[in-house]
Protein backbone atom coordinates (compact mmCIF):
# COMPACT_ATOMS: atom_id res chain seq x y z
CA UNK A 1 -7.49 1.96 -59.15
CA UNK A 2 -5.77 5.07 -58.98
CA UNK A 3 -1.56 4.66 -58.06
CA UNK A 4 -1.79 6.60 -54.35
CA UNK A 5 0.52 9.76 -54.26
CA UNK A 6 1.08 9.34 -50.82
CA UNK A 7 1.10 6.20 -48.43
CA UNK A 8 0.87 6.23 -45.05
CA UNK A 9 0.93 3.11 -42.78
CA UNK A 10 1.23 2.54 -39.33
CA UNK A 11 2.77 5.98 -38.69
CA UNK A 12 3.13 6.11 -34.86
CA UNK A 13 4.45 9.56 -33.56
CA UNK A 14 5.15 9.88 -30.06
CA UNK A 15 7.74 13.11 -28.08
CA UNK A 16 10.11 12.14 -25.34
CA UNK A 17 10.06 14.78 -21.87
CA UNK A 18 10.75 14.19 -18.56
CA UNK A 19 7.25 12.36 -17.51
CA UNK A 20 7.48 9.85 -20.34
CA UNK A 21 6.26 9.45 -23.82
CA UNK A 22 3.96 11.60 -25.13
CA UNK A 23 2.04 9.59 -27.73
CA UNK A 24 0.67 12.19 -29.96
CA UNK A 25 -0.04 9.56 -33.44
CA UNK A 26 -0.86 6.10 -33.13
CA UNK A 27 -1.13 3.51 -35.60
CA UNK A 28 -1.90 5.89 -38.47
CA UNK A 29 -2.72 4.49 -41.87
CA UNK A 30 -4.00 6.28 -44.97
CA UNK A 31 -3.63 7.13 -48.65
CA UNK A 32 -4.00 10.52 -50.80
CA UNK A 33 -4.22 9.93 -54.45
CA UNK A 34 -3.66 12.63 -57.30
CA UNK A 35 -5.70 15.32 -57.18
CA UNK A 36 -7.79 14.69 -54.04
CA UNK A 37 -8.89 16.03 -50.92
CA UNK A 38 -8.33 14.20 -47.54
CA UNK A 39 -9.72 16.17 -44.77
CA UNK A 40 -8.30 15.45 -41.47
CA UNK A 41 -11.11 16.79 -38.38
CA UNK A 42 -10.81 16.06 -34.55
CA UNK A 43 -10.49 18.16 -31.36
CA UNK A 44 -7.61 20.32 -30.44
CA UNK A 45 -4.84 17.40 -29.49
CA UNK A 46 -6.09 14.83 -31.42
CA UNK A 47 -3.10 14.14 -33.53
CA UNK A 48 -3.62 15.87 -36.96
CA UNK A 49 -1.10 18.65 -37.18
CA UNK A 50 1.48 16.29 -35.61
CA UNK A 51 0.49 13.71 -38.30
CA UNK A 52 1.26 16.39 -40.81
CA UNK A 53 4.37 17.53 -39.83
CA UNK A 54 5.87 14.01 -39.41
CA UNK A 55 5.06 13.76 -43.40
CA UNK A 56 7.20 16.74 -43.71
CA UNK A 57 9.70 15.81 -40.86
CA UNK A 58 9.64 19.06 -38.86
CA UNK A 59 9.67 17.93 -35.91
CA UNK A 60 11.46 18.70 -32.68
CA UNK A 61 14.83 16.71 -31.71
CA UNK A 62 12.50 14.97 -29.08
CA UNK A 63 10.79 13.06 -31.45
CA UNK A 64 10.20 9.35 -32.18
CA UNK A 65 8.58 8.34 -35.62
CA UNK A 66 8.20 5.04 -36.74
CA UNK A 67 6.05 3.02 -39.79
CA UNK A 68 6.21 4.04 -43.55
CA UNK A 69 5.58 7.33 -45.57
CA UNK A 70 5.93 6.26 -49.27
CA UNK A 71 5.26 9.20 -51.46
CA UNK A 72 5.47 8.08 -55.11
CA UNK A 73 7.41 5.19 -54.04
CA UNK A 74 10.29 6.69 -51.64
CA UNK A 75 10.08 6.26 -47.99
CA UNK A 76 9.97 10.28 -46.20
CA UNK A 77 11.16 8.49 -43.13
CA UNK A 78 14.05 6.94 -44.70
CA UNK A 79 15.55 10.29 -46.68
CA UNK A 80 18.62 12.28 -45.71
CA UNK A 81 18.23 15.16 -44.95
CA UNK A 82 19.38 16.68 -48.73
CA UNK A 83 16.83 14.65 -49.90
CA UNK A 84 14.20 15.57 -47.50
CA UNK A 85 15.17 19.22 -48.24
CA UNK A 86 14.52 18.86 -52.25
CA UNK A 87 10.68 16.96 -51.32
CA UNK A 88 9.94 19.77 -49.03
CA UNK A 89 8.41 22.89 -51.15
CA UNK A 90 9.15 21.53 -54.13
CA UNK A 91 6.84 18.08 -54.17
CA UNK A 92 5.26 18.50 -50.95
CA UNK A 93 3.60 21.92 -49.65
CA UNK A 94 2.45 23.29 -46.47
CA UNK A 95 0.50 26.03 -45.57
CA UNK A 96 0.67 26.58 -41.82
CA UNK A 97 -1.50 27.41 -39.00
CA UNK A 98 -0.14 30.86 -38.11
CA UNK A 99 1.03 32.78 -41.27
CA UNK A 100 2.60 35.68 -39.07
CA UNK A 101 4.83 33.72 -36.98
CA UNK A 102 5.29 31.51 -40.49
CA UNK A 103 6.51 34.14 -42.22
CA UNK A 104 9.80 35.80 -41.71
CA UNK A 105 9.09 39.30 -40.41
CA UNK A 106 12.43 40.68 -42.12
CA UNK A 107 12.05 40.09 -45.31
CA UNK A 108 9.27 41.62 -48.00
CA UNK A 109 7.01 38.92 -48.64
CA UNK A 110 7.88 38.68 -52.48
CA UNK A 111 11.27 38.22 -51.05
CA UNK A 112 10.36 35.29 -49.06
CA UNK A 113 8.57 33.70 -52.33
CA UNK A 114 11.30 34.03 -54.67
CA UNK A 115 13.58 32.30 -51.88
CA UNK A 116 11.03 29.93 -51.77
CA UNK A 117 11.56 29.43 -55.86
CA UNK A 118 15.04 29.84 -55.80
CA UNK A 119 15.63 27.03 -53.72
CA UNK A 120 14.50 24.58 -55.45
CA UNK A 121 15.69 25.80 -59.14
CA UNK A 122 18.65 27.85 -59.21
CA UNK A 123 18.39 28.45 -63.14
CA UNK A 124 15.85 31.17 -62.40
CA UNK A 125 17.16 34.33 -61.88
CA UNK A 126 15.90 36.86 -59.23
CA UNK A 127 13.90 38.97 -61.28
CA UNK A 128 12.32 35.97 -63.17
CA UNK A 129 11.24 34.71 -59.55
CA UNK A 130 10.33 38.28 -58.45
CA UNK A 131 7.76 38.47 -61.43
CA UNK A 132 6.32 34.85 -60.26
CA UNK A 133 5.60 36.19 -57.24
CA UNK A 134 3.59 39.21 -57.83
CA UNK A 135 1.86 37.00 -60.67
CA UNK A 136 1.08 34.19 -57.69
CA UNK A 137 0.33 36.90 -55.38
CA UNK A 138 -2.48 37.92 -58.09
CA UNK A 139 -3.52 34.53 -58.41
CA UNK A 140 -4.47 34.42 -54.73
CA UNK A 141 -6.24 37.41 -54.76
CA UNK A 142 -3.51 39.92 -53.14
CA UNK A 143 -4.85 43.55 -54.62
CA UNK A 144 -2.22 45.61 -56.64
CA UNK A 145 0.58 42.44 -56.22
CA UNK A 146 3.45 44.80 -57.52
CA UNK A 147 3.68 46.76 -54.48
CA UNK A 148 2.31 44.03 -52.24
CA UNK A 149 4.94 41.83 -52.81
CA UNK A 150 7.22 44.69 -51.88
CA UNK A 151 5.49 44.89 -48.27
CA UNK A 152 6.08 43.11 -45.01
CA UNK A 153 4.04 41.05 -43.18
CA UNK A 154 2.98 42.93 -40.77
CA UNK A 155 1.69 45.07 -43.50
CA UNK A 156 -1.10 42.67 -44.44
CA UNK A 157 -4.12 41.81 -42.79
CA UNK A 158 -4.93 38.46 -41.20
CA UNK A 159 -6.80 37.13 -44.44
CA UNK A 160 -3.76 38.89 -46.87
CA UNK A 161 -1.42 36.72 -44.71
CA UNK A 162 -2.89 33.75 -45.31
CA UNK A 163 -3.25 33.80 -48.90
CA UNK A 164 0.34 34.77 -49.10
CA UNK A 165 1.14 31.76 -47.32
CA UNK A 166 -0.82 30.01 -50.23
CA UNK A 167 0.94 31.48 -53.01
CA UNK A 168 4.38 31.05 -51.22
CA UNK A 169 2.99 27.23 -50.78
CA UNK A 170 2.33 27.14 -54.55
CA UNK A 171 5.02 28.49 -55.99
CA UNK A 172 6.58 25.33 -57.05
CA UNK A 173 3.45 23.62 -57.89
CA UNK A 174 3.78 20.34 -55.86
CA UNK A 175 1.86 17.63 -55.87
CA UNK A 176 0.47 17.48 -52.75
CA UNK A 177 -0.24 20.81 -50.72
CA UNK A 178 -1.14 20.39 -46.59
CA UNK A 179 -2.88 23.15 -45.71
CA UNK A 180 -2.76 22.99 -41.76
CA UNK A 181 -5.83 25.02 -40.54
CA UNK A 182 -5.84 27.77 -43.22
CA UNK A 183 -9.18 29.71 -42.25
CA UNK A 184 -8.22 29.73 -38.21
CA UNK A 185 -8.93 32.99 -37.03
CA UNK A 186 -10.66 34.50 -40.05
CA UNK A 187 -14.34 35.62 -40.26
CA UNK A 188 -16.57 33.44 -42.08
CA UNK A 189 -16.28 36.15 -45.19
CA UNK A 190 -12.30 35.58 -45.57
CA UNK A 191 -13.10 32.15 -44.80
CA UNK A 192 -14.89 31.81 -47.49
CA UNK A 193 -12.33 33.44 -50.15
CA UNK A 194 -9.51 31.55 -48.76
CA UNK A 195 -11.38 28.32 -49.51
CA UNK A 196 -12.19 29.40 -53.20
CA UNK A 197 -8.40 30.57 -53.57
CA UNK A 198 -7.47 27.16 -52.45
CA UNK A 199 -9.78 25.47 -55.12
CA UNK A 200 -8.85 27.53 -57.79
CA UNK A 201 -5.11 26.76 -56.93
CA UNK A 202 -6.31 23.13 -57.00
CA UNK A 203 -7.91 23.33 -60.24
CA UNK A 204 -4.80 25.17 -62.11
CA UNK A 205 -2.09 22.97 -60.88
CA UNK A 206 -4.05 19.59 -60.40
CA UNK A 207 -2.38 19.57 -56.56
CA UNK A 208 -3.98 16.80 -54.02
CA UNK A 209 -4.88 18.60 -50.59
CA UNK A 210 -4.91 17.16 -46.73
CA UNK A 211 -7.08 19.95 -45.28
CA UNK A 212 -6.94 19.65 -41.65
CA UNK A 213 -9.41 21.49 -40.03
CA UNK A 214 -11.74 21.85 -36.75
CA UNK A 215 -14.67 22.88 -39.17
CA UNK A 216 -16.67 19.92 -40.19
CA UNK A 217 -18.52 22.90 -42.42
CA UNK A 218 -15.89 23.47 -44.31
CA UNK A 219 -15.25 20.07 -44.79
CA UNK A 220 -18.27 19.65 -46.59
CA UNK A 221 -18.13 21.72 -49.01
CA UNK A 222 -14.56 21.20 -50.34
CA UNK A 223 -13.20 17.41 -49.46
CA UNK A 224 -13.37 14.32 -51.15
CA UNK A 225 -12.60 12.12 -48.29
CA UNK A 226 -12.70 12.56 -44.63
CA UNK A 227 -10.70 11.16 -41.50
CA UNK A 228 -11.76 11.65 -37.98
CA UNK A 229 -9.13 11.39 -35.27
CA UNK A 230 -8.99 11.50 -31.23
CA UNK A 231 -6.37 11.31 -28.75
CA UNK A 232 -3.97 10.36 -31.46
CA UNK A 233 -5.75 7.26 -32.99
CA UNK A 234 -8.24 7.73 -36.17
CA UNK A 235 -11.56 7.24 -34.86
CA UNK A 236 -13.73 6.77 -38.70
CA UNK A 237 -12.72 7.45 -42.18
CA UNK A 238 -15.11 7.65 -45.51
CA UNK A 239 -16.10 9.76 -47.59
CA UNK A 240 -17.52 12.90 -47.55
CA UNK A 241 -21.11 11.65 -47.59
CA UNK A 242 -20.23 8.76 -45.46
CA UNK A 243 -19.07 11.21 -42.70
CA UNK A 244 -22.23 13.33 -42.43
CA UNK A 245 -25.29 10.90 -43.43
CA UNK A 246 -23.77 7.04 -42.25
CA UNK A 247 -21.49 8.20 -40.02
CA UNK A 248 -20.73 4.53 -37.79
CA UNK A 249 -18.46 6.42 -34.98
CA UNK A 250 -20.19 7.48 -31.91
CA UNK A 251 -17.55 10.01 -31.87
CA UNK A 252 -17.86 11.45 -35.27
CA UNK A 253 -21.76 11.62 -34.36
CA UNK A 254 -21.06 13.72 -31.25
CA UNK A 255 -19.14 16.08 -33.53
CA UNK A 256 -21.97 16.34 -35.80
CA UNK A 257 -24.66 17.51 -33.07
CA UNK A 258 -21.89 20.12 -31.55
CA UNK A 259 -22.56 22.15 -35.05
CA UNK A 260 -25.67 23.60 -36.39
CA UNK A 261 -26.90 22.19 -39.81
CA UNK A 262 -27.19 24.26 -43.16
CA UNK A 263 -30.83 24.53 -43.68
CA UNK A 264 -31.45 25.60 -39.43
CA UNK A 265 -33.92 22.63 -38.59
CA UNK A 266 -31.56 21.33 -35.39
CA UNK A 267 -33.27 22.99 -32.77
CA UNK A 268 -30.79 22.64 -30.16
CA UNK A 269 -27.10 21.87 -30.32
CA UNK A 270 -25.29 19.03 -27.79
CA UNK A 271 -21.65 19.45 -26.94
CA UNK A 272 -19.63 16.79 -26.28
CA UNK A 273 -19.02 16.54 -22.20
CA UNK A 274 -15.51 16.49 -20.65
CA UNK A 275 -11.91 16.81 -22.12
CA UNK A 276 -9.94 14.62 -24.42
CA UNK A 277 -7.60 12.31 -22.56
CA UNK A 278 -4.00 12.87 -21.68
CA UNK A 279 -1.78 11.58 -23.97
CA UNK A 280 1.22 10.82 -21.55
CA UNK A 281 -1.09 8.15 -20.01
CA UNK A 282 -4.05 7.29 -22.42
CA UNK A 283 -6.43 4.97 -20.27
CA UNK A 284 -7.03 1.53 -20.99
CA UNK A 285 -10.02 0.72 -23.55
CA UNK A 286 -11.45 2.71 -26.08
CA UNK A 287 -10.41 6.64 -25.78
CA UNK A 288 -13.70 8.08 -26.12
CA UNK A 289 -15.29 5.89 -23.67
CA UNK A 290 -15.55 8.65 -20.65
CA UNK A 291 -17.46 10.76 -22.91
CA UNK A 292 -19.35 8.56 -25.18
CA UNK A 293 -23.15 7.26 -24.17
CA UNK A 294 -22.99 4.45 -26.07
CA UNK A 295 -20.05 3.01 -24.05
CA UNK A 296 -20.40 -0.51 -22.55
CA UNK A 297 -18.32 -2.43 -20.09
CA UNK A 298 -16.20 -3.91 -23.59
CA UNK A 299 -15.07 -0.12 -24.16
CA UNK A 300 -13.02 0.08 -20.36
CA UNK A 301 -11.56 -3.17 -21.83
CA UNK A 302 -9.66 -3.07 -24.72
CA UNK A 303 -9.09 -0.75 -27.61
CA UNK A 304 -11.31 -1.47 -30.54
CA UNK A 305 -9.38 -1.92 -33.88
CA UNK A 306 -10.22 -0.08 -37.26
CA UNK A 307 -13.12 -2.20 -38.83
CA UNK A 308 -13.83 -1.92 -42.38
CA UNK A 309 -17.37 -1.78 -42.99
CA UNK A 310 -17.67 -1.39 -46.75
CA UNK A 311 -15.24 0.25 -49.70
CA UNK A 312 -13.48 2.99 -48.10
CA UNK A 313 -15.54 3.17 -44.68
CA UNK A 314 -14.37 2.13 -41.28
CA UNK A 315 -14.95 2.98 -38.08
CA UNK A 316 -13.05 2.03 -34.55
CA UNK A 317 -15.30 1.72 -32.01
CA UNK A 318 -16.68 -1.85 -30.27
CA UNK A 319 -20.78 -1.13 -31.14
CA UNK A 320 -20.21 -0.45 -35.29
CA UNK A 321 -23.44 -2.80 -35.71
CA UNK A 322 -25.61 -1.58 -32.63
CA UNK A 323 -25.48 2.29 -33.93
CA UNK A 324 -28.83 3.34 -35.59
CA UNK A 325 -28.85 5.64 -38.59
CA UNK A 326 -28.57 8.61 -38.01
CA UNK A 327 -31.58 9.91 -38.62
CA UNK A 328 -32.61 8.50 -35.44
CA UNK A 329 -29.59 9.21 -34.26
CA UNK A 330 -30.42 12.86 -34.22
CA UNK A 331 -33.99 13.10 -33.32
C-alpha cells in the first residue's frame, strides 16, 4: 500500500451566523495518495469547495473545524499560522473557482507569479523568478509568454485566466494541487485544453490532484478516484469505474441520468426533482430522501452510515443491497 499524502478523517466544517450553525461538511473522511486524482462531484452546496478550503484553512473568522488533516504526517488543523503559511503554495496548491477575482487586478500577472515564488524561497532573485514565469506561462499554453506575463488580468481572456491561475498554482511544484472548478464558465473547447494543461502539469511534476467539479464528464476522463457528496455528507466513493458502471448510491444514479452519455443512446435525460436541503436545519433521516424514489419509511428515520461494500467502494444510503445494476437501472 501506497503511504497516503493526505489524510482526512472526520473533518466536520460548520459557519456560525445569527440563525445558528450552518453545517456545510459533515463527517468527512478520505485519503489522496502520490500522484492521484480524487474527484470531488455533487450539486451546488454540497460541501466540496468548503471541504477544500478547510484543507487550506481559508476560511472566514466564523468558522468551526474540527477532526484531522494529516498531510505527510502533520496535522493542517493543528499548524500556526507561519507554518500554515510555508504548506500553502509551496506543498499544497489551489487553483480557484474565479481566476479574475483570484487574481490581483494591480499587478502584471508575471508579477503575481514571481511573488508567488518569492515567497516561499527568498534565494531566488527577481529576474530568476521573472524568467520562471514566462517559462510556466509557456508551459500552460499562454501564447508569446514574454509579453504576456507583462499584461494584466483583465488583459486575458476567460480561458488565458485560468491557465494562469495554473501556472501561478505550479510554480512551486507541490505535491498536491486542488483545482476548485477550473473549466467553470469555459466552452467545452477551452475546457478541453485546460484539462490537457492540467495533465501535462501532472505528468511533469508527479503532483496528486482533488478535482472538484459539477461535470461528471470530465470526471471520466481524467480521475482516478471519485467522491460524491450532498448536503455536506459524502453520499458514495469508488473509483472511477465504480462511479459510472456499479454505482450503489441512488443519488449518484440520479446524477448519472441528469447527463447525456458519450456514444448518444440515452434517449431522454431525467433531472433530479426539488432542491438540496438547507443546511441550517438538515431534516432528520437520510438527506436525499425528499428527492430519491427509492426512499422507504427507514430513510425519514435515521441517517444511514458510510457502508463499505468492497476495496475502496462505499455507499451511504439504507437500500445498498436492494439497488439493481445499473443497467436496469437505466432502462
Amino acid at each position: 500500500m501506497t503511504t497516503p499524502l493526505l489524510t482526512v478523517d472526520n473533518l466536520n466544517v460548520g459557519f456560525a451566523t445569527k440563525a445558528g450553525i450552518v453545517q456545510a461538511a459533515t463527517e468527512i473522511s478520505f485519503q489522496i495518495t502520490p500522484g492521484e486524482v480524487l474527484a470531488v462531484v455533487g450539486e451546488s452546496g454540497s460541501g466540496k469547495s468548503v471541504t477544500a478550503l478547510a484543507l487550506m484553512r481559508l476560511h472566514p473568522g466564523n468558522t468551526v473545524i474540527t477532526g484531522d488533516v494529516m498531510f505527510e504526517g502533520r496535522d493542517l488543523l493543528k499548524m500556526g499560522d507561519a507554518e500554515m503559511r510555508s504548506v500553502r503554495g509551496r506543498e499544497i496548491a489551489m487553483i480557484f473557482q474565479d481566476p479574475m477575482t483570484a487574481m490581483n487586478p494591480v499587478f502584471s500577472v508575471g508579477d503575481q507569479i514571481v511573488e508567488t515564488i518569492r515567497v516561499h524561497d527568498r534565494t531566488v532573485s527577481k529576474s530568476e523568478a521573472w524568467t520562471r514565469s514566462v517559462d510556466l506561462l509557456e508551459m500552460v499554453g499562454v501564447p508569446e509568454p514574454k509579453r504576456r506575463a507583462a499584461q494584466y488580468p483583465h488583459e486575458y481572456s476567460g480561458g488565458m485566466r485560468q491557465r494562469a491561475m495554473i501556472a501561478m498554482a505550479i510554480a512551486n511544484e507541490p505535491k498536491l494541487l486542488i483545482a476548485d472548478e477550473p473549466t467553470t464558465a469555459l466552452d467545452v473547447t477551452v475546457q478541453a485544453q485546460v484539462m490537457e494543461v492540467l495533465q501535462k502539469v501532472r505528468e511533469e511534476t508527479g503532483s496528486a490532484m482533488m478535482l472538484i467539479t459539477h461535470d461528471l464528464g470530465l470526471v471520466a476522463g481524467s480521475a482516478d478516484r471519485v467522491q460524491v457528496m450532498y448536503a455536506s455528507r459524502l453520499m458514495e466513493t469508488a473509483t472511477v469505474d465504480e462511479i459510472f458502471y456499479e454505482s450503489k448510491n441512488p443519488y449518484t444514479r440520479a446524477l448519472l441520468e441528469s447527463i447525456p452519455d458519450v456514444d448518444g443512446t440515452k434517449t431522454e435525460l431525467h433531472p433530479i426533482p426539488g432542491n438540496p436541503p438547507s443546511l441550517l436545519n438538515t431534516p432528520v433521516g437520510c438527506a436525499f430522501r425528499p428527492r430519491c424514489s427509492m426512499a422507504v419509511e427507514e430513510c425519514a428515520k435515521s441517517t444511514p452510515v458510510l457502508t463499505n461494500i468492497r476495496g475502496q467502494h462505499s455507499s451511504r444510503c439504507h437500500r445498498v443491497d436492494d439497488l439493481a445494476p445499473l443497467e436496469a437501472w437505466s432502462s
